[in-house]
C-alpha atoms as a PDB file:
ATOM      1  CA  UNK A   1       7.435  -4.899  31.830  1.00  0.00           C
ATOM      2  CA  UNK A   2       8.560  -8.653  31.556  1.00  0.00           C
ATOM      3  CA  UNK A   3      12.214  -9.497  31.524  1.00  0.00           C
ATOM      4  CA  UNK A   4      12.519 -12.112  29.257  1.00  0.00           C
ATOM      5  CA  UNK A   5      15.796 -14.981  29.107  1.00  0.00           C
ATOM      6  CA  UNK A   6      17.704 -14.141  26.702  1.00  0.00           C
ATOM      7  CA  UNK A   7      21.050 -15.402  25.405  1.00  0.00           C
ATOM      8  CA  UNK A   8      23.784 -13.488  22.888  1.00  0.00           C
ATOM      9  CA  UNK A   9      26.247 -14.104  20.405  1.00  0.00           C
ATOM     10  CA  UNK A  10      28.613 -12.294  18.020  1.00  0.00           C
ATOM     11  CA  UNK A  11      28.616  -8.787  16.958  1.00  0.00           C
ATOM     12  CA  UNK A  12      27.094  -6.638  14.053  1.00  0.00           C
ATOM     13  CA  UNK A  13      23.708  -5.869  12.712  1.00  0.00           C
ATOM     14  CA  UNK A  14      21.330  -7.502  15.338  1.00  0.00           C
ATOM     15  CA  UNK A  15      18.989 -10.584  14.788  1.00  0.00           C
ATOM     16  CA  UNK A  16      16.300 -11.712  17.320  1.00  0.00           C
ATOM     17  CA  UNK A  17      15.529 -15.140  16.997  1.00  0.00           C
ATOM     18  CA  UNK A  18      12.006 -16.501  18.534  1.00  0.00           C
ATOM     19  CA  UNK A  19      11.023 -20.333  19.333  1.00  0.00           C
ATOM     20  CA  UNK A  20       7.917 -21.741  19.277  1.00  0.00           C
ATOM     21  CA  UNK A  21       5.279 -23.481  21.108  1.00  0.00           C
ATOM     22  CA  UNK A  22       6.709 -25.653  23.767  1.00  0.00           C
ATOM     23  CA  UNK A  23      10.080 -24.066  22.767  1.00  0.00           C
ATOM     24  CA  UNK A  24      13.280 -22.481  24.461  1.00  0.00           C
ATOM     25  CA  UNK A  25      16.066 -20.329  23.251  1.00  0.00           C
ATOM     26  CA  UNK A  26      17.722 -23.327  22.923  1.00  0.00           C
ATOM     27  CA  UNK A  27      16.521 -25.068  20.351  1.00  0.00           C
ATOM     28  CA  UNK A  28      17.693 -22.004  18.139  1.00  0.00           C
ATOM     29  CA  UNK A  29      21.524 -22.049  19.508  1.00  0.00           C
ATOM     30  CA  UNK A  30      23.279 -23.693  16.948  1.00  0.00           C
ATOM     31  CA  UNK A  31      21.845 -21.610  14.722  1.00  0.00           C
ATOM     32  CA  UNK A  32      22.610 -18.585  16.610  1.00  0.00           C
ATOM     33  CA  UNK A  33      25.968 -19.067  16.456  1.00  0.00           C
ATOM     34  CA  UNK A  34      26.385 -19.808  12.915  1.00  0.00           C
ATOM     35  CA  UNK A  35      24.801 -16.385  12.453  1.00  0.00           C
ATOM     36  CA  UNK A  36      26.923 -15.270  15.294  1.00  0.00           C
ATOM     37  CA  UNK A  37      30.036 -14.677  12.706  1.00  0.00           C
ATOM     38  CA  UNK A  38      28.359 -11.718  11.239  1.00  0.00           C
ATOM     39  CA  UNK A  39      25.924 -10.796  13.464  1.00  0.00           C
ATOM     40  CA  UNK A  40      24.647  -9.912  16.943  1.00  0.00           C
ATOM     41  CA  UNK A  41      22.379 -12.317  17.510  1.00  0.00           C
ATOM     42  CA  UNK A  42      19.752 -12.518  20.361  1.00  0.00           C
ATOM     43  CA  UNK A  43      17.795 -15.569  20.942  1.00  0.00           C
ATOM     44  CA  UNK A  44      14.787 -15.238  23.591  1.00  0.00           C
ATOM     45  CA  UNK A  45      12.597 -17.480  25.783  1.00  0.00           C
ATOM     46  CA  UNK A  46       9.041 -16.382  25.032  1.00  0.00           C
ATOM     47  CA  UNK A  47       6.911 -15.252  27.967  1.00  0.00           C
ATOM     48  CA  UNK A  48       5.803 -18.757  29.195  1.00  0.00           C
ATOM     49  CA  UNK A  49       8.781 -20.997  27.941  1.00  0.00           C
ATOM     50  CA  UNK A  50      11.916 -21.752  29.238  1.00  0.00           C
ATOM     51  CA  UNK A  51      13.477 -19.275  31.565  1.00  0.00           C
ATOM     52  CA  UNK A  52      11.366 -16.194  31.380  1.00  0.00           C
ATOM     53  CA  UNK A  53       8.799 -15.699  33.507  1.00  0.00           C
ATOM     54  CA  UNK A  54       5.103 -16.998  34.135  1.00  0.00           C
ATOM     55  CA  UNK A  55       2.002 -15.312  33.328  1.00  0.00           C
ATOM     56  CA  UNK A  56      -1.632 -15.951  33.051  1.00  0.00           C
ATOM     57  CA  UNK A  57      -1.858 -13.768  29.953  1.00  0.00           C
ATOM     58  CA  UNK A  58      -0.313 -14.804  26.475  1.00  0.00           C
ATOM     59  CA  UNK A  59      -1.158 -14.005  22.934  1.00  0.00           C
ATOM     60  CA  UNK A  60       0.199 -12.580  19.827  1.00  0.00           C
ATOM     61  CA  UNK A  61      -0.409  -8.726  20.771  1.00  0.00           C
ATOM     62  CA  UNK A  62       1.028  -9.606  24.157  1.00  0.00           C
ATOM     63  CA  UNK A  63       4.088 -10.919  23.272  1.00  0.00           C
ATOM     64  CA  UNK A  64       4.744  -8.650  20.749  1.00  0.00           C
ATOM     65  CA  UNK A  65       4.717  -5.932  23.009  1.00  0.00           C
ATOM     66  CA  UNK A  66       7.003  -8.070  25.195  1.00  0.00           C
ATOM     67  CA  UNK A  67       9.379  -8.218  22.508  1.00  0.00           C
ATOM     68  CA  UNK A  68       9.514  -4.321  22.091  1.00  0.00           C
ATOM     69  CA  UNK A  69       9.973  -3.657  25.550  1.00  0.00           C
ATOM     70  CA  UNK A  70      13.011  -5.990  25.584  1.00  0.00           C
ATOM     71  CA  UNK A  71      14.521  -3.835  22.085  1.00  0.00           C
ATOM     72  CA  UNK A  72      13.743  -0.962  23.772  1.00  0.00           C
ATOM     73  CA  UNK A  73      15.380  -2.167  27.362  1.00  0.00           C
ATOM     74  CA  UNK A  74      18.605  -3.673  25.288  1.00  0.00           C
ATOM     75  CA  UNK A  75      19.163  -0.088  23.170  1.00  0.00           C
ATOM     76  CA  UNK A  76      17.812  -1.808  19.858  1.00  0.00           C
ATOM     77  CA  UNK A  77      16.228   0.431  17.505  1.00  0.00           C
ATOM     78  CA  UNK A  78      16.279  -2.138  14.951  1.00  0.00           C
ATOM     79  CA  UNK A  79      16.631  -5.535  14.148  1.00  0.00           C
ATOM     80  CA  UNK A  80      16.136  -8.715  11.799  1.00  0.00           C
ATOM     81  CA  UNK A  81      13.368 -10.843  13.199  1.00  0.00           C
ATOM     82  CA  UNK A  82      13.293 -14.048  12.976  1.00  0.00           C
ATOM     83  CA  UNK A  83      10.192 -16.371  13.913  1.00  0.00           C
ATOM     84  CA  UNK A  84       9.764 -20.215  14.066  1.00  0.00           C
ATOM     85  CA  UNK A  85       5.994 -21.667  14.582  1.00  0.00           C
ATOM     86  CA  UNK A  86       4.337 -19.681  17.218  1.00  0.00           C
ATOM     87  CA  UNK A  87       7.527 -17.170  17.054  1.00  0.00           C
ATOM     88  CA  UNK A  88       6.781 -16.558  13.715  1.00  0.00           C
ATOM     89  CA  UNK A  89       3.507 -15.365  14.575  1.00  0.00           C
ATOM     90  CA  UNK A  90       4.700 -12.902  17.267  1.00  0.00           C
ATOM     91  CA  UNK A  91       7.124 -11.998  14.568  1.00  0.00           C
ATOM     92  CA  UNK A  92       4.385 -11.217  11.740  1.00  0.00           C
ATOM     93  CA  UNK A  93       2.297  -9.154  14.378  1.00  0.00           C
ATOM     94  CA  UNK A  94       5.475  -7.277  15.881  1.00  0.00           C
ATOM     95  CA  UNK A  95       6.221  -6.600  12.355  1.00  0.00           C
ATOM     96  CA  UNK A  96       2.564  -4.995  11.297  1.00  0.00           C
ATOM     97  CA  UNK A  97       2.974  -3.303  14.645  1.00  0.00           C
ATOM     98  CA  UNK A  98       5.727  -1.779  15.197  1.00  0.00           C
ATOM     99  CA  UNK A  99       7.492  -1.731  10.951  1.00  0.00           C
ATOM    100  CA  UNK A 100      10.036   0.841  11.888  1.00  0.00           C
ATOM    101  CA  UNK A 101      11.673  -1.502  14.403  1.00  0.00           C
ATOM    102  CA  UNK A 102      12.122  -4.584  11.717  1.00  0.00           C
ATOM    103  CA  UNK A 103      14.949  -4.281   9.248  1.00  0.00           C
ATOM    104  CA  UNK A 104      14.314  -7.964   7.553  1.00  0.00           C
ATOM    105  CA  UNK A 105      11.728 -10.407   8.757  1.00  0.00           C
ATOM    106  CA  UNK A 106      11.788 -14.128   8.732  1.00  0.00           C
ATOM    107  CA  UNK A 107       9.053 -16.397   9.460  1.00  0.00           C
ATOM    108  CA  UNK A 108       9.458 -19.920   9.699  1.00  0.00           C
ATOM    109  CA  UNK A 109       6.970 -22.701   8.367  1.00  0.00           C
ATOM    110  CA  UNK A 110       3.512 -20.364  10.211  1.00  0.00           C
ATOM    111  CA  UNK A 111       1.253 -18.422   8.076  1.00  0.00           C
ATOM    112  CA  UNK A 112      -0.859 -15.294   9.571  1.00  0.00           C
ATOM    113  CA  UNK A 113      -4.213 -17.564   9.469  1.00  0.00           C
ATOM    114  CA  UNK A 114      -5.846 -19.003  11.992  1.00  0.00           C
ATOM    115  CA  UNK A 115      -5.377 -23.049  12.681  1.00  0.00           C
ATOM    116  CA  UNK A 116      -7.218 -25.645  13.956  1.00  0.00           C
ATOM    117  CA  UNK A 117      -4.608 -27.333  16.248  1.00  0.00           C
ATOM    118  CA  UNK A 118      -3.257 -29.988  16.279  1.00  0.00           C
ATOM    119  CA  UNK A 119      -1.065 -30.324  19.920  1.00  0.00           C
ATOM    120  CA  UNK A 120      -4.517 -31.538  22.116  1.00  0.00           C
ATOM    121  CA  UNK A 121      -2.254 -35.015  21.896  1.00  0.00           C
ATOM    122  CA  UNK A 122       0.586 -33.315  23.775  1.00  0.00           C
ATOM    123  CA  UNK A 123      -1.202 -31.379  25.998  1.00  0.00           C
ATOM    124  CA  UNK A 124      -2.921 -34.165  27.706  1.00  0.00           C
ATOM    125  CA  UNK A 125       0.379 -36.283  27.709  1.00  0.00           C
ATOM    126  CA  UNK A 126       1.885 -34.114  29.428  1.00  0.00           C
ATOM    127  CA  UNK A 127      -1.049 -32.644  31.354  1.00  0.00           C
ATOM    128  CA  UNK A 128      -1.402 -36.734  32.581  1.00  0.00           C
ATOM    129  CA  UNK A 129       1.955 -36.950  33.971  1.00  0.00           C
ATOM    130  CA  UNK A 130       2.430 -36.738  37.551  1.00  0.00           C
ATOM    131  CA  UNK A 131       5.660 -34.364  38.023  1.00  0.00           C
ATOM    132  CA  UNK A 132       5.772 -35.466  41.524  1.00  0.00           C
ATOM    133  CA  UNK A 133       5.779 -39.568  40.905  1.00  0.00           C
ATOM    134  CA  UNK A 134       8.604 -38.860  38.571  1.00  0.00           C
ATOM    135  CA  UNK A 135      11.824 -40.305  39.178  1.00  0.00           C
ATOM    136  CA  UNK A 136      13.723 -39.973  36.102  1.00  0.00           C
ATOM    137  CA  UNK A 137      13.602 -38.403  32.562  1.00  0.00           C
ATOM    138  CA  UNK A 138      13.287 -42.133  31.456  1.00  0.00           C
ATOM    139  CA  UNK A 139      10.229 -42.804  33.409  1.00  0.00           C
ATOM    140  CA  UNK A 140       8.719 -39.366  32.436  1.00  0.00           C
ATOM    141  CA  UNK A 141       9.868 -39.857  28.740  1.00  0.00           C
ATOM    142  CA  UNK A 142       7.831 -43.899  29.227  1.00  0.00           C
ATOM    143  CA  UNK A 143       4.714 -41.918  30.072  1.00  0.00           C
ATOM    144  CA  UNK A 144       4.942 -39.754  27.411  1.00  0.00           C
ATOM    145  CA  UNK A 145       5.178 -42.337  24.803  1.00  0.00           C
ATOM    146  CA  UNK A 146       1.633 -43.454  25.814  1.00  0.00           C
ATOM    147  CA  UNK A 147       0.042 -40.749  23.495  1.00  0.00           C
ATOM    148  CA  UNK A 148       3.322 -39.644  21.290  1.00  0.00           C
ATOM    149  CA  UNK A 149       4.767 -41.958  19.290  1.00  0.00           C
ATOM    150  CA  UNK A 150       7.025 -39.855  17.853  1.00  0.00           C
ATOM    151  CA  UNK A 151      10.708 -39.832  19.725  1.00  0.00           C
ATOM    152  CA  UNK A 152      11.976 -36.683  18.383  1.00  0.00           C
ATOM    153  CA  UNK A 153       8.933 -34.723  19.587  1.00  0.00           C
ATOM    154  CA  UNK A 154       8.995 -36.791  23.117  1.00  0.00           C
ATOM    155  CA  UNK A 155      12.805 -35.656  23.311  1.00  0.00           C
ATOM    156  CA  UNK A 156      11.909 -31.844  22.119  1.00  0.00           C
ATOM    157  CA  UNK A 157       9.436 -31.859  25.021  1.00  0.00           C
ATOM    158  CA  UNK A 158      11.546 -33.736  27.749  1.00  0.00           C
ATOM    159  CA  UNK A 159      13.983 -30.634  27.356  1.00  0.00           C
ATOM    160  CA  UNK A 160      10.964 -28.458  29.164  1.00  0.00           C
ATOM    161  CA  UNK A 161      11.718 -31.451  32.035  1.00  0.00           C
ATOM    162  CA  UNK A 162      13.873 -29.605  35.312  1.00  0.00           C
ATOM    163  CA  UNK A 163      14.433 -29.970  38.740  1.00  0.00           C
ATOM    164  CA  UNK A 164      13.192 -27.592  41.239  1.00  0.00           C
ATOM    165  CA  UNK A 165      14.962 -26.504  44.435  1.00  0.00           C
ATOM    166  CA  UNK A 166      13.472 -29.117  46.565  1.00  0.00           C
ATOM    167  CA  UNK A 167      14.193 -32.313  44.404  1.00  0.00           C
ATOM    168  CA  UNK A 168      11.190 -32.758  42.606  1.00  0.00           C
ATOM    169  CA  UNK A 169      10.582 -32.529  38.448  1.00  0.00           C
ATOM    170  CA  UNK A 170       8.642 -29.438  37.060  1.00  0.00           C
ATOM    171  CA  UNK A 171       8.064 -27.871  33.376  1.00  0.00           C
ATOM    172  CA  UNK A 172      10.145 -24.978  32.584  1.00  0.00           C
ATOM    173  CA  UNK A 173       6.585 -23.978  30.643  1.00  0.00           C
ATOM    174  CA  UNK A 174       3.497 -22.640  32.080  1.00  0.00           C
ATOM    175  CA  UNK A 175       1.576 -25.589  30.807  1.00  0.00           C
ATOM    176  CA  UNK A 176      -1.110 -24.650  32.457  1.00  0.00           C
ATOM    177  CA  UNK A 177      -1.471 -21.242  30.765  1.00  0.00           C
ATOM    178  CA  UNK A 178      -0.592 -22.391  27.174  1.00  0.00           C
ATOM    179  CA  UNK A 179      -3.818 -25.284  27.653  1.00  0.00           C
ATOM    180  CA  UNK A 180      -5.978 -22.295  29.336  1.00  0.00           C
ATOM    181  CA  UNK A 181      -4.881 -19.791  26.050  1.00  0.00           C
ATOM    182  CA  UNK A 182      -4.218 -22.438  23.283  1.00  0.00           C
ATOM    183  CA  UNK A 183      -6.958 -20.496  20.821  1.00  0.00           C
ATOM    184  CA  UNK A 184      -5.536 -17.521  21.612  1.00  0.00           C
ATOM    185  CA  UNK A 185      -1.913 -19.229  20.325  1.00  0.00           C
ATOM    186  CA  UNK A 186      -4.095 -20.821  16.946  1.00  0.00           C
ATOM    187  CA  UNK A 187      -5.461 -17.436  16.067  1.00  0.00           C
ATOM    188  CA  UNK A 188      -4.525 -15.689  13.411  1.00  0.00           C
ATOM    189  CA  UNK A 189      -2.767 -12.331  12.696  1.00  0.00           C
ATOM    190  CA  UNK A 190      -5.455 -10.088  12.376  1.00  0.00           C
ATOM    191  CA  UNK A 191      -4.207  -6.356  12.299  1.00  0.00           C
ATOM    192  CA  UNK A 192      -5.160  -4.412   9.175  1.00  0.00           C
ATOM    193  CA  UNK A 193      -1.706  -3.565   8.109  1.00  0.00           C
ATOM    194  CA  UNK A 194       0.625  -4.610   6.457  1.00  0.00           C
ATOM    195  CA  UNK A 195       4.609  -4.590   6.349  1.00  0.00           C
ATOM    196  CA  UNK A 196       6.413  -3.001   3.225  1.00  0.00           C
ATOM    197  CA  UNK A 197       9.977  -4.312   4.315  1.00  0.00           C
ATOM    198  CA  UNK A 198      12.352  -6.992   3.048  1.00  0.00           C
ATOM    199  CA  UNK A 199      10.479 -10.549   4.141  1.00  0.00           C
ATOM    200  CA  UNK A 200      11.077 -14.444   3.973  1.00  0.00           C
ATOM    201  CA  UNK A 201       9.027 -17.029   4.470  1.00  0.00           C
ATOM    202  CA  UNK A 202      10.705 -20.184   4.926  1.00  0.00           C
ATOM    203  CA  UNK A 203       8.773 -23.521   4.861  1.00  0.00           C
ATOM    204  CA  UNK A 204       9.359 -26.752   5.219  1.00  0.00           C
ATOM    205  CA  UNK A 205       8.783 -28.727   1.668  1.00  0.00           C
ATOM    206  CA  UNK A 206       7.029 -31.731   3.451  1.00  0.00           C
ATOM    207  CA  UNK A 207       4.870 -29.438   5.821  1.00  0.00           C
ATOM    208  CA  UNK A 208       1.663 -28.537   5.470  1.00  0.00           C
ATOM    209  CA  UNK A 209       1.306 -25.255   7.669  1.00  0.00           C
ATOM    210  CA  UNK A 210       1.920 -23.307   4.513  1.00  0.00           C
ATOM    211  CA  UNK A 211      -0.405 -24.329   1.479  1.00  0.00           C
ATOM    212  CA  UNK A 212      -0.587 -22.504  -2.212  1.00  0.00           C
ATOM    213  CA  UNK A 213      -3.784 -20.689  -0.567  1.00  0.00           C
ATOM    214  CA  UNK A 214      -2.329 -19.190   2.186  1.00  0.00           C
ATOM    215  CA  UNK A 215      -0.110 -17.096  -0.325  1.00  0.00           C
ATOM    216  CA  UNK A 216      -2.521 -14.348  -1.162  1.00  0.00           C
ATOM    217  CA  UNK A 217      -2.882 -13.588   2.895  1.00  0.00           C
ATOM    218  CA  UNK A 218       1.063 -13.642   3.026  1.00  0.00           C
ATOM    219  CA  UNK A 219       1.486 -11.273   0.005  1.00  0.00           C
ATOM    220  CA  UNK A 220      -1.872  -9.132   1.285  1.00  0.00           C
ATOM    221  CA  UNK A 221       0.287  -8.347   4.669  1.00  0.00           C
ATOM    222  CA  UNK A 222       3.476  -8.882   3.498  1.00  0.00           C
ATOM    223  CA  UNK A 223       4.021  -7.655  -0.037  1.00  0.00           C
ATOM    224  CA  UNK A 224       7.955  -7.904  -0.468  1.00  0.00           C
ATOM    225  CA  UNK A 225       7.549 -11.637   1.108  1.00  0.00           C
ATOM    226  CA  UNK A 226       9.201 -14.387  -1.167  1.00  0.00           C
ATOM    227  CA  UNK A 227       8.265 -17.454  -0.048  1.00  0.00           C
ATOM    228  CA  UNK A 228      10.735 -20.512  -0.113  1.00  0.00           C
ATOM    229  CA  UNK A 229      10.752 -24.154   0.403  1.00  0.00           C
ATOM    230  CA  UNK A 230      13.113 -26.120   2.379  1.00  0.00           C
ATOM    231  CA  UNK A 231      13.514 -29.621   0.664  1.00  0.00           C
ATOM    232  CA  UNK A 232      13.837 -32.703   2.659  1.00  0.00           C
ATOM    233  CA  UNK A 233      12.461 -30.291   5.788  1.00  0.00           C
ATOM    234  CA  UNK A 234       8.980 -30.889   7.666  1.00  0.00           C
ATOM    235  CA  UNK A 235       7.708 -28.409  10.289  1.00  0.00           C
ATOM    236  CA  UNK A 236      11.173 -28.239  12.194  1.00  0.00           C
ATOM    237  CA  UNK A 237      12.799 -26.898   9.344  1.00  0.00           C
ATOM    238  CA  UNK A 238      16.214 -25.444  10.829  1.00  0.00           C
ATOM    239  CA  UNK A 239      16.694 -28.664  12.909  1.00  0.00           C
ATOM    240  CA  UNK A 240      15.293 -31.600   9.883  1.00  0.00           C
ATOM    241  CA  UNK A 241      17.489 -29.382   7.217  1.00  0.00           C
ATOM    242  CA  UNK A 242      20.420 -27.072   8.936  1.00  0.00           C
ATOM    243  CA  UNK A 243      22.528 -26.229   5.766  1.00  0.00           C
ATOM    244  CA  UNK A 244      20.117 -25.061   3.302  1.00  0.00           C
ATOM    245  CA  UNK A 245      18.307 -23.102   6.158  1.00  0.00           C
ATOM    246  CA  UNK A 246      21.221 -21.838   6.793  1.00  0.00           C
ATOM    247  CA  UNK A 247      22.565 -20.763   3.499  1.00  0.00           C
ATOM    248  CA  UNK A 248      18.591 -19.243   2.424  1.00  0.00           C
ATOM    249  CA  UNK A 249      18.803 -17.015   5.901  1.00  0.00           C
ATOM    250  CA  UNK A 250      22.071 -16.075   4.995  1.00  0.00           C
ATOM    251  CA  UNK A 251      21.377 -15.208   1.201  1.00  0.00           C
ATOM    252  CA  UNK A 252      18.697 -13.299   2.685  1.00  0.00           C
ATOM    253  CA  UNK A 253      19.925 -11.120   5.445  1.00  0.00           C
ATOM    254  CA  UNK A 254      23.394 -10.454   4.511  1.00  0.00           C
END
């Protein structure tokens, strides 16, 4: 069984919140602890990311079951689930898998289909960078901007940037695993099930990861699923629009 990072907040009905690709619990923690005032809430480094430990396995099935272990090691019979990007995913396929453990569900701007990709950019940026050369988060954030042009996503990725006991820069991530398994992380949901329970899809009204066609797969798997935009939100929908994320999660799950 893997351990996985975890951090907690509040008290009541429990959420667990997962990140996505290239993600840590942290990028959910303001969020956490708005939700905090009514709820327990959970947020979890994915197997992988962040804190929690390195494998050379990962995909949806995989870290689904990760997530049940940790309920099940944590005395949670049930929770909300909520899923951003790649955490949506693991949501959706925890959800088909194991409905008796989900109370609500949540996914954020990901739809159960398969994609074609779209991070090859980032991988090799950051596959190109010489951890040991590094100096600085300047210099690494300089070689970064090579291939990304876009500073929020260079400073999302520098916060994967940490020391390691002897001095030198490493990536919280196994980068070399999520490269190895990124088709297995672009695949899509494929269980033949589906989940009856209360569900949200939340998606970001200038993103495209959620189109008018990828409705009848949502409502196929997922037929209580309403499905709401986020205005002035792209694919990082709880960071590019806090407050009305906010106040749909909370409409939702209270």
């Amino acid at each position: 069984m893997l351990e996985l990072n975890y951090k907690s907040f509040g008290q009541g009905t429990p959420i667990i919140i997962l990140h996505g690709l290239f993600g840590t619990l942290d990028n959910w923690q303001t969020m956490a602890r708005q939700l905090a005032a009514n709820f327990t809430v959970y947020i979890l480094d994915q197997r992988n990311h962040g804190r929690s430990p390195h494998r050379d396995e990962i995909s949806y099935p995989i870290m689904a079951e990760d997530l049940r272990d940790f309920m099940e090691s944590n005395w949670i019979y049930k929770s909300h689930i909520i899923g951003h990007s790649m955490g949506g995913k693991t949501a959706m396929q925890f959800a088909l898998e194991y409905p008796d453990m989900v109370d609500k569900l949540v996914v954020v701007d990901i739809a159960p289909k398969a994609y074609r990709g779209g991070h090859e950019a980032i991988f090799e940026a950051l596959l190109e960078i010489d951890l040991l050369a590094i100096e600085n988060r300047k210099q690494a954030g300089d070689l970064l901007a090579v291939k990304i042009q876009d500073l929020a996503v260079r400073q999302f990725l520098l916060k994967n940037l940490t020391r390691s006991k002897s001095g030198n820069y490493k990536w919280k991530m196994n980068l070399e695993a999520l490269h190895r398994q990124y088709q297995d992380l672009l695949a899509g949901i494929d269980l033949d099930a589906h989940f009856s329970g209360p569900t949200l899809f939340l998606r970001g009204a200038q993103s495209a990861y959620i189109s008018k066609d990828d409705e009848p797969a949502i409502q196929e798997k997922f037929p209580q699923a309403g499905i709401v935009s986020i205005e002035g939100a792209g694919h990082w929908v709880h960071a590019e629009a806090p407050k009305p994320f906010f106040d749909a999660l909370q409409s939702f799950l209270m």
